[in-house]
PDB file of N, CA and C in Angstrom:
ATOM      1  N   UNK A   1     124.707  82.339  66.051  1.00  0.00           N
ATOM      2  CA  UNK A   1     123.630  83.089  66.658  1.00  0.00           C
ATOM      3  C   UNK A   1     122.852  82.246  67.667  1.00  0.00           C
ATOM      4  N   UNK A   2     122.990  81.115  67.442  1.00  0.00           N
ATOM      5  CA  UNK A   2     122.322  80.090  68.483  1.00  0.00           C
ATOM      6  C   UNK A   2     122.477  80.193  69.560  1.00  0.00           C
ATOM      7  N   UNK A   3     124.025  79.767  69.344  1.00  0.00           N
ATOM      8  CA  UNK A   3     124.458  80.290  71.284  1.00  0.00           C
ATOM      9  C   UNK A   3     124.069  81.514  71.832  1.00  0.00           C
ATOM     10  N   UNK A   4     124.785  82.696  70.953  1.00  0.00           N
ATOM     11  CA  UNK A   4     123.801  84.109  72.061  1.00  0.00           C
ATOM     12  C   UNK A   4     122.625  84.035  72.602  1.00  0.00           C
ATOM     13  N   UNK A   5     121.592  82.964  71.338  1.00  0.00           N
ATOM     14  CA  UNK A   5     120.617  82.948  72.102  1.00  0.00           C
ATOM     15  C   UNK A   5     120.206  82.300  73.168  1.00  0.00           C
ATOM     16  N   UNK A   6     121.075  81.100  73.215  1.00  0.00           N
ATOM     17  CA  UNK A   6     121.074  79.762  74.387  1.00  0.00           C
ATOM     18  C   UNK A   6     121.547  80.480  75.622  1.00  0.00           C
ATOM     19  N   UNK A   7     122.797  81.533  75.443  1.00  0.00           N
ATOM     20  CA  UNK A   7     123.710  81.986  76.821  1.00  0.00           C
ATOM     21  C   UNK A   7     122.447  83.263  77.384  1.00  0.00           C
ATOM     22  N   UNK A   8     121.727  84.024  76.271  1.00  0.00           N
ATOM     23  CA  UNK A   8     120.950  85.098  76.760  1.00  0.00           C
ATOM     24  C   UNK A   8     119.687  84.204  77.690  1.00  0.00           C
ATOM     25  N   UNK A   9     119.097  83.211  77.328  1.00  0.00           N
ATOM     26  CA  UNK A   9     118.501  81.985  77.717  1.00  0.00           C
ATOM     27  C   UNK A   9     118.691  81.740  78.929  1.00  0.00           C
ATOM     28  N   UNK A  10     119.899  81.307  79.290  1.00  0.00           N
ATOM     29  CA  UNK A  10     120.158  80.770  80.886  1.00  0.00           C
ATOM     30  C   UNK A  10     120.722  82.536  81.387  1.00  0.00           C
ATOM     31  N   UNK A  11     121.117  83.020  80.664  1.00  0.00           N
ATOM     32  CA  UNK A  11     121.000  84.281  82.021  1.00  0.00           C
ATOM     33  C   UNK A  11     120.015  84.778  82.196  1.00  0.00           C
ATOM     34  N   UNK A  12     119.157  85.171  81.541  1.00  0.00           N
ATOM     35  CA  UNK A  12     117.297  85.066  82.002  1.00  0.00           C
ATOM     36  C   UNK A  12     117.288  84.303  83.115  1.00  0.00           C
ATOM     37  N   UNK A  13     117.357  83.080  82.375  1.00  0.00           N
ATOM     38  CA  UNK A  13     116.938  81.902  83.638  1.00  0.00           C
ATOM     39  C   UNK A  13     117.263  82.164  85.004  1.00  0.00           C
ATOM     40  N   UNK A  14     118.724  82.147  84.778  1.00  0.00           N
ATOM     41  CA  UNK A  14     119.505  82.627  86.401  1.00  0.00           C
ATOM     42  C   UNK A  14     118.965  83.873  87.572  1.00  0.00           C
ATOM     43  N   UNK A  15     118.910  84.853  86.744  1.00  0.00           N
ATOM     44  CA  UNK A  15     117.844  85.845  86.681  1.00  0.00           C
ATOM     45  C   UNK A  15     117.120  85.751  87.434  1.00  0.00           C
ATOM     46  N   UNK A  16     116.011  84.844  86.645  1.00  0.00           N
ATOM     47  CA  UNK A  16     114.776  84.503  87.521  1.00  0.00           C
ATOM     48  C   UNK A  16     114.633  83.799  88.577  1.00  0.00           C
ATOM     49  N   UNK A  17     115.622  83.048  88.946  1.00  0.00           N
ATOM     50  CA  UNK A  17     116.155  82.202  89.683  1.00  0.00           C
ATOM     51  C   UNK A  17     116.539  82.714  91.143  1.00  0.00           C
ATOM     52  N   UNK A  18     117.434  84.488  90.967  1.00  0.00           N
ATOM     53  CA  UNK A  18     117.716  85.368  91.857  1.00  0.00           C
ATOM     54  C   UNK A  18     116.219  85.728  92.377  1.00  0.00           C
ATOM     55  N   UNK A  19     115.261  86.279  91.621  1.00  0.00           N
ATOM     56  CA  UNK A  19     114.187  86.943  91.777  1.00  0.00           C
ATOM     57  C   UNK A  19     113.528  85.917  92.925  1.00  0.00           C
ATOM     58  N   UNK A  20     112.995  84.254  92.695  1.00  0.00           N
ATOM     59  CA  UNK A  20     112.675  83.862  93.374  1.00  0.00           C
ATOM     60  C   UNK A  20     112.909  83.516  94.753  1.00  0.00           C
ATOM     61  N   UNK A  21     114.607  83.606  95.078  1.00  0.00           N
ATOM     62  CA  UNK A  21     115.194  82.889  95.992  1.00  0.00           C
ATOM     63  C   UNK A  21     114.940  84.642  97.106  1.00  0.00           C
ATOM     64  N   UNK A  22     115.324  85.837  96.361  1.00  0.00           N
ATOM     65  CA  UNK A  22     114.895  86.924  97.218  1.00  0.00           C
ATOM     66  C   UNK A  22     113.343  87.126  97.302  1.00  0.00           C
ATOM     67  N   UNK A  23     112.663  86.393  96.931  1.00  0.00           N
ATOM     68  CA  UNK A  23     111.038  86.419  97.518  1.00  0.00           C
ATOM     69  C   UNK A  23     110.902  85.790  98.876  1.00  0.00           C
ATOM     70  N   UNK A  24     111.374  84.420  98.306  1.00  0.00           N
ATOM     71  CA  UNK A  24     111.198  83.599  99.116  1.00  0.00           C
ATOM     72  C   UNK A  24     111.977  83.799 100.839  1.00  0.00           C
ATOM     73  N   UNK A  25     113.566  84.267 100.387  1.00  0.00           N
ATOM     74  CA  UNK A  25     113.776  84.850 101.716  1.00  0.00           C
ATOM     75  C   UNK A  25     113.190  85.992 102.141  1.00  0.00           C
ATOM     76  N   UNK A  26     112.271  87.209 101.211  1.00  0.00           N
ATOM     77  CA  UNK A  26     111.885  87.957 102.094  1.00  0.00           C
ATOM     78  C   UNK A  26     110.457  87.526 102.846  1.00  0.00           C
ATOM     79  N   UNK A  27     109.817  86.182 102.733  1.00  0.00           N
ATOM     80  CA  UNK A  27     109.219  86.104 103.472  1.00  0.00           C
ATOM     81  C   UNK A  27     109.460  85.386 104.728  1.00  0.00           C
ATOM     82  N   UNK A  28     110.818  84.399 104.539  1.00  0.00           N
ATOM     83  CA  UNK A  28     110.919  83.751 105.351  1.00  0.00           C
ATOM     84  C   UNK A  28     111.812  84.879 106.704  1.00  0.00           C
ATOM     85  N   UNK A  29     111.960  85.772 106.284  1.00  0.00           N
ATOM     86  CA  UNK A  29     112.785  87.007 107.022  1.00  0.00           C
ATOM     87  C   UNK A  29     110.906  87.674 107.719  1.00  0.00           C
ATOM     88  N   UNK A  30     110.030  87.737 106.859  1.00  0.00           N
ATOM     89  CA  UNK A  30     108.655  88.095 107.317  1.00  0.00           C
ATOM     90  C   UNK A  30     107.769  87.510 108.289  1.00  0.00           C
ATOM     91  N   UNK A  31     108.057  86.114 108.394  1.00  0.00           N
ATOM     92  CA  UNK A  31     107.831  85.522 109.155  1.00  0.00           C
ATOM     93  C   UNK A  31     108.686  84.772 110.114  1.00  0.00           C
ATOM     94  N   UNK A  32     109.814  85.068 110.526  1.00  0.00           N
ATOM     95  CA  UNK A  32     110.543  85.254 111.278  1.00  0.00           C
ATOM     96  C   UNK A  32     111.135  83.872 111.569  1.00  0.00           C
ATOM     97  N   UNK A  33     111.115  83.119 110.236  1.00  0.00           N
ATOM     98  CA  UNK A  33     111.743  81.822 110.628  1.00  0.00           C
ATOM     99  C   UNK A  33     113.886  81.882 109.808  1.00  0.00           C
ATOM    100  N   UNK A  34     113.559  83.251 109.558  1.00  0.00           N
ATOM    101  CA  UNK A  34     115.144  83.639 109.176  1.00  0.00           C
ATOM    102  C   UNK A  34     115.445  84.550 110.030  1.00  0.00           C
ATOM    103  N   UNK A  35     116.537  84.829 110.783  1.00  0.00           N
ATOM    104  CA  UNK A  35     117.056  86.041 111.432  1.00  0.00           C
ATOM    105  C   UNK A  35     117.691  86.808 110.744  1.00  0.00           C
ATOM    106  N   UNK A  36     117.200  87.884 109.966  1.00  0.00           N
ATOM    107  CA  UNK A  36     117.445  88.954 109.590  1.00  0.00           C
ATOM    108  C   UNK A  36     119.013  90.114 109.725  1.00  0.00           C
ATOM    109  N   UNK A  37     119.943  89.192 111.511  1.00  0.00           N
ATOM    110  CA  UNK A  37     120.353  90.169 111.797  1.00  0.00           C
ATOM    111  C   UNK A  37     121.518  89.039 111.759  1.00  0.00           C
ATOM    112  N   UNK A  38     121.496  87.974 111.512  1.00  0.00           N
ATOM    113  CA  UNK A  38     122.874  87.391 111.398  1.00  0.00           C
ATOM    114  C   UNK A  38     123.519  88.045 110.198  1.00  0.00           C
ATOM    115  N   UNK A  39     124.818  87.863 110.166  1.00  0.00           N
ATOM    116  CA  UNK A  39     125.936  88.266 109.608  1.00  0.00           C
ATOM    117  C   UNK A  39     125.622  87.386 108.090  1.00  0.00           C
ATOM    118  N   UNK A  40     124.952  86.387 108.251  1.00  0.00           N
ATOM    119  CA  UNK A  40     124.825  85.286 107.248  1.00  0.00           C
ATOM    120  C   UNK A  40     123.836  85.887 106.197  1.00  0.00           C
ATOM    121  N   UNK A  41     122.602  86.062 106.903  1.00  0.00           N
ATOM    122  CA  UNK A  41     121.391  86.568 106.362  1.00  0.00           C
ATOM    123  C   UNK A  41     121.500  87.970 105.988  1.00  0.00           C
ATOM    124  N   UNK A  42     122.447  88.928 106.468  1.00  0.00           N
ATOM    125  CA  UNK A  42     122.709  90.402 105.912  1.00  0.00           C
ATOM    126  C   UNK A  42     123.357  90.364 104.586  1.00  0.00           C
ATOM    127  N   UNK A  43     124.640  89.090 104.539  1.00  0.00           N
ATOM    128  CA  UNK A  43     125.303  88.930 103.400  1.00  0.00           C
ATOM    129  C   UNK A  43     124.082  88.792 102.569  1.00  0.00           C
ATOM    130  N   UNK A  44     123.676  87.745 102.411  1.00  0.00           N
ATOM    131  CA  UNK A  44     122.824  87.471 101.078  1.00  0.00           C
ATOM    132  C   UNK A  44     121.521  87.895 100.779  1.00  0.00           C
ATOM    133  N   UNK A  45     121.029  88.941 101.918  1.00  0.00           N
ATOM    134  CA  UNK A  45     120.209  90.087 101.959  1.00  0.00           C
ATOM    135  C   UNK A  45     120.892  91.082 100.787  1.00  0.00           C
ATOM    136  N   UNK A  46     122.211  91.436 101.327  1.00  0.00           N
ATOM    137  CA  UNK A  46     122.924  92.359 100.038  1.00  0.00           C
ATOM    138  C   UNK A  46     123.234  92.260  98.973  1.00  0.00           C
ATOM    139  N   UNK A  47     123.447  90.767  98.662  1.00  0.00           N
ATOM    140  CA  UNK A  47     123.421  90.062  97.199  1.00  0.00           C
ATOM    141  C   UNK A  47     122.378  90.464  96.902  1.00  0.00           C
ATOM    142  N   UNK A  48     121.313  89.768  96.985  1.00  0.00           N
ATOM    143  CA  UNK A  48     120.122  89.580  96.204  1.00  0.00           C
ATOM    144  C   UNK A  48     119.619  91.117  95.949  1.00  0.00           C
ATOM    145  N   UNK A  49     119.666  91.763  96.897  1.00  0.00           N
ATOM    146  CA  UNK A  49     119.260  93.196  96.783  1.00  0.00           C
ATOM    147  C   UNK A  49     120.203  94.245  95.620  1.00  0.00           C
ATOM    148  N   UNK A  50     121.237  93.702  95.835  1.00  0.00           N
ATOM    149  CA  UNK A  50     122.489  94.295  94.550  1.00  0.00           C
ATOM    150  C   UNK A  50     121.650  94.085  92.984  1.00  0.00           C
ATOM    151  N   UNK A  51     121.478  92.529  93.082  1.00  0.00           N
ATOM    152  CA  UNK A  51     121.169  92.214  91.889  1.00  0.00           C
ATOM    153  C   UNK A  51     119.628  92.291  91.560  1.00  0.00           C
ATOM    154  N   UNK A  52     118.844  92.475  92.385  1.00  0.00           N
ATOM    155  CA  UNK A  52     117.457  92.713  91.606  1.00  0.00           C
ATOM    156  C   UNK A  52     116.400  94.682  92.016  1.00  0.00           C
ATOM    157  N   UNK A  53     117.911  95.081  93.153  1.00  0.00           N
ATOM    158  CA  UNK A  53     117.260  96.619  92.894  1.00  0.00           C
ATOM    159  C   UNK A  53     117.259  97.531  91.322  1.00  0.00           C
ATOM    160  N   UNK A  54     118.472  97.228  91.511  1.00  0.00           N
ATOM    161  CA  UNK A  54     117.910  98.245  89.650  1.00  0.00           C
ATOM    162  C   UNK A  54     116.688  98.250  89.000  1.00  0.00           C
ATOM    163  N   UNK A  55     116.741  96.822  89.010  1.00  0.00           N
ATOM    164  CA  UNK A  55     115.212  97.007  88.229  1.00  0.00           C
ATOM    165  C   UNK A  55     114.258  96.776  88.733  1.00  0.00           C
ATOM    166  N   UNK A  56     113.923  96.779  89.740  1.00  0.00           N
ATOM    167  CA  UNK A  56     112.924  96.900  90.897  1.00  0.00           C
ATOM    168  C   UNK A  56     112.336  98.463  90.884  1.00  0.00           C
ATOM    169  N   UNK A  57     114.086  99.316  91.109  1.00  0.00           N
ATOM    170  CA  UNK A  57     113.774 100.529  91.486  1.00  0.00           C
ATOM    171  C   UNK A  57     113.086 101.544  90.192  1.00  0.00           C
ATOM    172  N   UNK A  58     113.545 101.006  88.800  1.00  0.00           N
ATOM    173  CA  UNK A  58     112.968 101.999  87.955  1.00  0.00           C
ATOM    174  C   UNK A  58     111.049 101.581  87.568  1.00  0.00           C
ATOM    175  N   UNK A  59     110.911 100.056  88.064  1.00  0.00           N
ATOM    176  CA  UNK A  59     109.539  99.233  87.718  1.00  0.00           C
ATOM    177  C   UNK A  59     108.971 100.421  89.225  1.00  0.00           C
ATOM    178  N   UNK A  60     109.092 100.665  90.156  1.00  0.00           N
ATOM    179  CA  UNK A  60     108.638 100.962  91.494  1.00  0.00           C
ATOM    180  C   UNK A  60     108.175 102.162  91.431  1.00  0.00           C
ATOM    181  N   UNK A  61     108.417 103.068  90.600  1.00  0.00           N
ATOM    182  CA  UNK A  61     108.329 104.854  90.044  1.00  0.00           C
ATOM    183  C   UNK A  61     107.045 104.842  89.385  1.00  0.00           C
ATOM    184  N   UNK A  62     106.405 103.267  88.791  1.00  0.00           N
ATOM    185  CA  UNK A  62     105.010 103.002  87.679  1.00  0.00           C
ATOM    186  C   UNK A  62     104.274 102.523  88.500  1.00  0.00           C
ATOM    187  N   UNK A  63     104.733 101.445  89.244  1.00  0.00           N
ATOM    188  CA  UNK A  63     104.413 100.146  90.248  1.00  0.00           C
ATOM    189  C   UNK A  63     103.696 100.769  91.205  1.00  0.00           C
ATOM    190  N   UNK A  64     102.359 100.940  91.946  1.00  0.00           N
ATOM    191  CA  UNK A  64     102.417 101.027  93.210  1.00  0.00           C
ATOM    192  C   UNK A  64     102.089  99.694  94.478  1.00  0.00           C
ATOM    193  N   UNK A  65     102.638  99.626  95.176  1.00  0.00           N
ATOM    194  CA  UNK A  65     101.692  98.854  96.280  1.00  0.00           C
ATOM    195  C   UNK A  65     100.516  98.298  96.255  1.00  0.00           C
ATOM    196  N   UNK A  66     100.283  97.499  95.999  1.00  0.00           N
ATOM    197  CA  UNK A  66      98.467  96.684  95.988  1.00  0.00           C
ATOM    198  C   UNK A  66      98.496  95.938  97.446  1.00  0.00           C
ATOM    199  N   UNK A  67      97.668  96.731  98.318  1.00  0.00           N
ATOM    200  CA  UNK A  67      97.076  96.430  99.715  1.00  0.00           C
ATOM    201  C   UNK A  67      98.224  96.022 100.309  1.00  0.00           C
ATOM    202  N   UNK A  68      99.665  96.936  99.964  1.00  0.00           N
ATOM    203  CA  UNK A  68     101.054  96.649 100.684  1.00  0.00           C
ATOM    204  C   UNK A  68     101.736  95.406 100.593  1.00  0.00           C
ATOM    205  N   UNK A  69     101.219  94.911  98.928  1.00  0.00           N
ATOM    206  CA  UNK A  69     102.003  93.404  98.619  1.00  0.00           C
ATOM    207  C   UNK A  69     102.575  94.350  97.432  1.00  0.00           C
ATOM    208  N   UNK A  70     103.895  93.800  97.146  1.00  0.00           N
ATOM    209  CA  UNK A  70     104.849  94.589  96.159  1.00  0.00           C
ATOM    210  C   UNK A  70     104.996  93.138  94.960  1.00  0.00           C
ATOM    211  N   UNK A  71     103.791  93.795  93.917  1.00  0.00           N
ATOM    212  CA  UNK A  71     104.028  92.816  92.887  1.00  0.00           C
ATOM    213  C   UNK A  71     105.471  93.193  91.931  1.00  0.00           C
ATOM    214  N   UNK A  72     106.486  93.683  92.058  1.00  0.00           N
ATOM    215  CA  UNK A  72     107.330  94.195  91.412  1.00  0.00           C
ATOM    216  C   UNK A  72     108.171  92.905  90.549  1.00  0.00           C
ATOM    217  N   UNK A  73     108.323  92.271  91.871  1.00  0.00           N
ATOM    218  CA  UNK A  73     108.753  90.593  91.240  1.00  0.00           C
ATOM    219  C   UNK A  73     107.568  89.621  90.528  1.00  0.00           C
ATOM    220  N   UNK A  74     106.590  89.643  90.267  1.00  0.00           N
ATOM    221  CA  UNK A  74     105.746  88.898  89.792  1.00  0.00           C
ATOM    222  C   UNK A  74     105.818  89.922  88.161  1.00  0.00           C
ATOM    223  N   UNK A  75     105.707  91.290  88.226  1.00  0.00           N
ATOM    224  CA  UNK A  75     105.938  91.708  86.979  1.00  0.00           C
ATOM    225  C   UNK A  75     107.093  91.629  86.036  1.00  0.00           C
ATOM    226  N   UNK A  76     108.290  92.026  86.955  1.00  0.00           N
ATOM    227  CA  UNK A  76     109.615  91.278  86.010  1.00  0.00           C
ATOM    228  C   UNK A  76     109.706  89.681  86.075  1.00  0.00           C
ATOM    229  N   UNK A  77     109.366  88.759  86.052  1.00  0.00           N
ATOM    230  CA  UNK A  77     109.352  87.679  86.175  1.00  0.00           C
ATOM    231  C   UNK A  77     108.365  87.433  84.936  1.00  0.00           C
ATOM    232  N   UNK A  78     107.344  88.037  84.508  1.00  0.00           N
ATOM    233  CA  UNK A  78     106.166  87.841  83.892  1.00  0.00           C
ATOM    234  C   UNK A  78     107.702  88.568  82.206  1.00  0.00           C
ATOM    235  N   UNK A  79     108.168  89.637  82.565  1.00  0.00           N
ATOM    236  CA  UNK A  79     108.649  90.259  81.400  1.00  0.00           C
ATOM    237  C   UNK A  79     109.886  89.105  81.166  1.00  0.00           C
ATOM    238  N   UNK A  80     110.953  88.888  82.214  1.00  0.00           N
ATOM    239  CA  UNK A  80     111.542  87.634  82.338  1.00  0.00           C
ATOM    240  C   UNK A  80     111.090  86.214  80.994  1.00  0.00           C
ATOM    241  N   UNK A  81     109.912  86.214  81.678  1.00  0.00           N
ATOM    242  CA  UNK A  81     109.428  85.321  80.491  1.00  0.00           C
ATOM    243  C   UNK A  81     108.893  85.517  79.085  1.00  0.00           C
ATOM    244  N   UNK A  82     108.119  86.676  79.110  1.00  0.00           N
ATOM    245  CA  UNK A  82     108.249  86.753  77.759  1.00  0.00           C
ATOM    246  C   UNK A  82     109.633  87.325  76.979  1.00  0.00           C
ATOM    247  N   UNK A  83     110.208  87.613  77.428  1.00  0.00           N
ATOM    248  CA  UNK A  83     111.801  88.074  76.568  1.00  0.00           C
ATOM    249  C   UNK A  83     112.609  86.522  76.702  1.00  0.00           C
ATOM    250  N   UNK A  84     112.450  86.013  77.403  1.00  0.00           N
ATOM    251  CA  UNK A  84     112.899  84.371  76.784  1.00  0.00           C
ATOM    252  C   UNK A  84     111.854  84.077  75.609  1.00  0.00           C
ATOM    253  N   UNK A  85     110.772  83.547  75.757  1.00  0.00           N
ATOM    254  CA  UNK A  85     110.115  83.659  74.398  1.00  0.00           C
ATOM    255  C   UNK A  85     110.422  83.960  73.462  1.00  0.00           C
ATOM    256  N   UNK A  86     110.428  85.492  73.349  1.00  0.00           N
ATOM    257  CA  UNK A  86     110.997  85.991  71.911  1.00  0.00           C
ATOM    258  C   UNK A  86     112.675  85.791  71.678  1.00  0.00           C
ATOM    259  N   UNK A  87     113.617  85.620  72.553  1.00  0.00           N
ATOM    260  CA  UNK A  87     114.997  84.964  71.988  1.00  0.00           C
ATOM    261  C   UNK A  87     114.932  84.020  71.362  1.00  0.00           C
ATOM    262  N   UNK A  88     113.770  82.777  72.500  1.00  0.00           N
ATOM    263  CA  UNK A  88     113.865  81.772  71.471  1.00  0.00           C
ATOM    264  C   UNK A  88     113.622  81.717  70.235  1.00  0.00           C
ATOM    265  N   UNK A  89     112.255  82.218  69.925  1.00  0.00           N
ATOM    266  CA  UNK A  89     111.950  82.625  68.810  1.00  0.00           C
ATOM    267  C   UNK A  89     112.658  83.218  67.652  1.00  0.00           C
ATOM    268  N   UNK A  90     113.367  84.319  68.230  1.00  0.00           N
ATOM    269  CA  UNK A  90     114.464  84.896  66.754  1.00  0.00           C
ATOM    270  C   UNK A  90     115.856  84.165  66.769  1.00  0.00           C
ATOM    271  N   UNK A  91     116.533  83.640  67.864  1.00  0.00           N
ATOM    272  CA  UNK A  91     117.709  83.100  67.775  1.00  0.00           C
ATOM    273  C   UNK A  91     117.802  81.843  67.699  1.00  0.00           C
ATOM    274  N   UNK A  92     117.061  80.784  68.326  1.00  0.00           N
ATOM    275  CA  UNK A  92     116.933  79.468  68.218  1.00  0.00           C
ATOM    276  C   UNK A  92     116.295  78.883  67.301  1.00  0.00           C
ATOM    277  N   UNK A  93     114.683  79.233  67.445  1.00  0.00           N
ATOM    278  CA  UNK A  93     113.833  78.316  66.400  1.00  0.00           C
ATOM    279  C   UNK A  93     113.948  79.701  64.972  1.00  0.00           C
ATOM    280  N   UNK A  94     114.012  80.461  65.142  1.00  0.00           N
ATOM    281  CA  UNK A  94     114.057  81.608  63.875  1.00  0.00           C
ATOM    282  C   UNK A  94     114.502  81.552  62.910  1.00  0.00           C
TER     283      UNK A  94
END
């Protein structure tokens, strides 16, 4: 049971890992020090967007806009962490 909880552990992690790296490029796409329209930046525009719309899109239906900043990633990131917490808790130290 350890390991499920160690492997559920780093895919969280990884996870969160996606979440940050698509923040961070959507600002650097916001402030225009990424070009948006290379072939490069569309690819991994579509990654990141593959992997963190789902749950973006069902958090976004509760979620609204605060003064047109989209906390959507600061809230799964916040749930991110507490559901590591409690793995550790029942599978590791439990």
């Amino acid at each position: 049971m350890e390991f499920i909880g160690r492997l559920l552990v780093v895919l969280l992690d990884i996870y969160f890992w996606i979440i940050i790296i698509s923040v961070v490029i959507s600002w650097l796409i916001a402030f225009d020090v990424v070009n948006a329209r290379s072939a490069q930046a569309q690819n991994l525009i579509r990654l990141l967007n593959k992997a963190t719309d789902p749950v973006y899109r069902r958090l976004r239906k509760f979620i609204p806009d605060i003064g047109g900043i989209d906390i959507t990633p600061m809230i799964v990131i916040f749930a991110l962490v507490l559901l590591q917490n409690f793995i550790r808790n029942i599978f590791i130290y439990g």
